[in-house]
Protein backbone atom coordinates (compact mmCIF):
# COMPACT_ATOMS: atom_id res chain seq x y z
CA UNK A 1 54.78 18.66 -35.19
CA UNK A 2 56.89 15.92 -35.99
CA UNK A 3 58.42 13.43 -33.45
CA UNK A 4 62.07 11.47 -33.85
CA UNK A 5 62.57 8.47 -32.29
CA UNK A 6 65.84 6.93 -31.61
CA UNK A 7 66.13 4.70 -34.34
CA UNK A 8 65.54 7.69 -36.78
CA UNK A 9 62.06 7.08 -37.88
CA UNK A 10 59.11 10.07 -37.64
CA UNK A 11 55.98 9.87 -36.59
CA UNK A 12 53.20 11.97 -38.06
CA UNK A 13 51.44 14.35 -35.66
CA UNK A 14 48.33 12.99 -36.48
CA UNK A 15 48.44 10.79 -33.79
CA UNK A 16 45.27 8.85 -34.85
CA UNK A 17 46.86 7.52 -38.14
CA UNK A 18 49.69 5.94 -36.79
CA UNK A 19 52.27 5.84 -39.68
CA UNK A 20 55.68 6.16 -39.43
CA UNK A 21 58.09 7.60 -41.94
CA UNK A 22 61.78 5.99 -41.93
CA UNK A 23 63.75 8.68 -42.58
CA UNK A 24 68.12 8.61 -42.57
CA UNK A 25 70.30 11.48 -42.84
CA UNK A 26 71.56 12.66 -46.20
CA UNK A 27 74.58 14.78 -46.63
CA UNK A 28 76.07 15.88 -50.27
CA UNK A 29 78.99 17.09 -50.67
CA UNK A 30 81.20 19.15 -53.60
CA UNK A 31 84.79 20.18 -53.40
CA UNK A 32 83.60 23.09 -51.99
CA UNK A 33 80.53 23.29 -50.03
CA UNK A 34 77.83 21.18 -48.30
CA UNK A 35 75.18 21.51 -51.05
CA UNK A 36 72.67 19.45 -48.91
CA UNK A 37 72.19 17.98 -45.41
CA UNK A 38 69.17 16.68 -43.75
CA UNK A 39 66.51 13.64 -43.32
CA UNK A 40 65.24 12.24 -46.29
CA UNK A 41 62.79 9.34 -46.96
CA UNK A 42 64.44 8.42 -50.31
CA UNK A 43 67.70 9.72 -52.44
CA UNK A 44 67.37 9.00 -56.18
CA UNK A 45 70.86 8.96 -58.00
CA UNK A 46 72.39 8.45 -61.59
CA UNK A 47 74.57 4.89 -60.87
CA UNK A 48 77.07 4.98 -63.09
CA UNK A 49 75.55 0.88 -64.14
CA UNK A 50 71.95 2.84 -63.87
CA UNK A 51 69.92 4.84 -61.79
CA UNK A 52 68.39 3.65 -58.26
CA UNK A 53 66.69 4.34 -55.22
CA UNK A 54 68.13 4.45 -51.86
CA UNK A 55 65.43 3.84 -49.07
CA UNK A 56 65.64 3.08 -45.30
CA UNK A 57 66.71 0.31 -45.21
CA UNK A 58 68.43 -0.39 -48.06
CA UNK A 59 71.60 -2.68 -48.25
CA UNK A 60 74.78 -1.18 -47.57
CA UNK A 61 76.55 0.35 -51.31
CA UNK A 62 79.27 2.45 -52.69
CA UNK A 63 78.77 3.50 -56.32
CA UNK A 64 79.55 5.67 -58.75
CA UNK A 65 77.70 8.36 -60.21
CA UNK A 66 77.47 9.39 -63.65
CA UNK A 67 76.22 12.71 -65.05
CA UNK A 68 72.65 13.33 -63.92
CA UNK A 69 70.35 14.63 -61.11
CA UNK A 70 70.43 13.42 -57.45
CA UNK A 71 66.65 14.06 -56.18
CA UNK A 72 65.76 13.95 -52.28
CA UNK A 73 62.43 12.91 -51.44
CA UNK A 74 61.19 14.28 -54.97
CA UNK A 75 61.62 17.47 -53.96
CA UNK A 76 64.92 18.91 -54.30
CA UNK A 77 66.89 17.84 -57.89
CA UNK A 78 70.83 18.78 -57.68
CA UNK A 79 72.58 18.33 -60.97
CA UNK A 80 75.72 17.04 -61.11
CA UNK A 81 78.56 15.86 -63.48
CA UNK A 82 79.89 13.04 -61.60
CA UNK A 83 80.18 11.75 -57.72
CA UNK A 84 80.49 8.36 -55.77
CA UNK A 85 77.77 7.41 -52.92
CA UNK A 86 78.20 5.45 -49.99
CA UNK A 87 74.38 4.32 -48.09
CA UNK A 88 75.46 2.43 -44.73
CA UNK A 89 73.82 2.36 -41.13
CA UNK A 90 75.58 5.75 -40.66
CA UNK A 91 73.37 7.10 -43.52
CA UNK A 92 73.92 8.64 -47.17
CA UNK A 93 76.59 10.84 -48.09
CA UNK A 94 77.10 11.87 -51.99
CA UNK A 95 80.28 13.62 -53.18
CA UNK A 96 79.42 15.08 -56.08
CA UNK A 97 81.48 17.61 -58.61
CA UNK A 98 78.36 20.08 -60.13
């Protein structure tokens, strides 16, 4: 089983490895729901200038999103038709209209 550490990175169980996974918390939002919220390692969005990555420790941002797909960790796609982001030391939240 996974442990958390205080500054929000896992470590594997596999104790003998040793990596560590940064992971931040990731909420997105529409007008009339919480459509996501959890730990990610990565949040892929539709910039409205182009697309990009967020990581760990990515620089703070605020952009705007165009019509597209947000993807968490590769896993889970969410289409949307606009949205702003804002990534800070607090984590990622996405308000998004789908």
């Amino acid at each position: 089983m996974p442990r958390t550490t205080a500054a929000g990175s896992r470590r594997s169980s596999d104790g003998a490895t040793g990596e560590w996974f940064h992971m931040f918390h990731v909420t997105i939002l529409n007008p009339k729901h919480v459509v996501f919220e959890g730990d990610a390692e990565s949040v892929f969005l539709p910039g409205d200038k182009g697309e990009f990555e967020i990581l760990t420790f990515h620089a703070p941002i605020l952009s705007l999103l165009k019509p597209g797909k947000v993807v968490v960790d590769w896993k889970t796609t969410i289409p949307i038709k606009n949205g702003m982001v804002k990534f800070d030391h607090k984590g990622c939240v996405v308000l998004v209209q789908e």
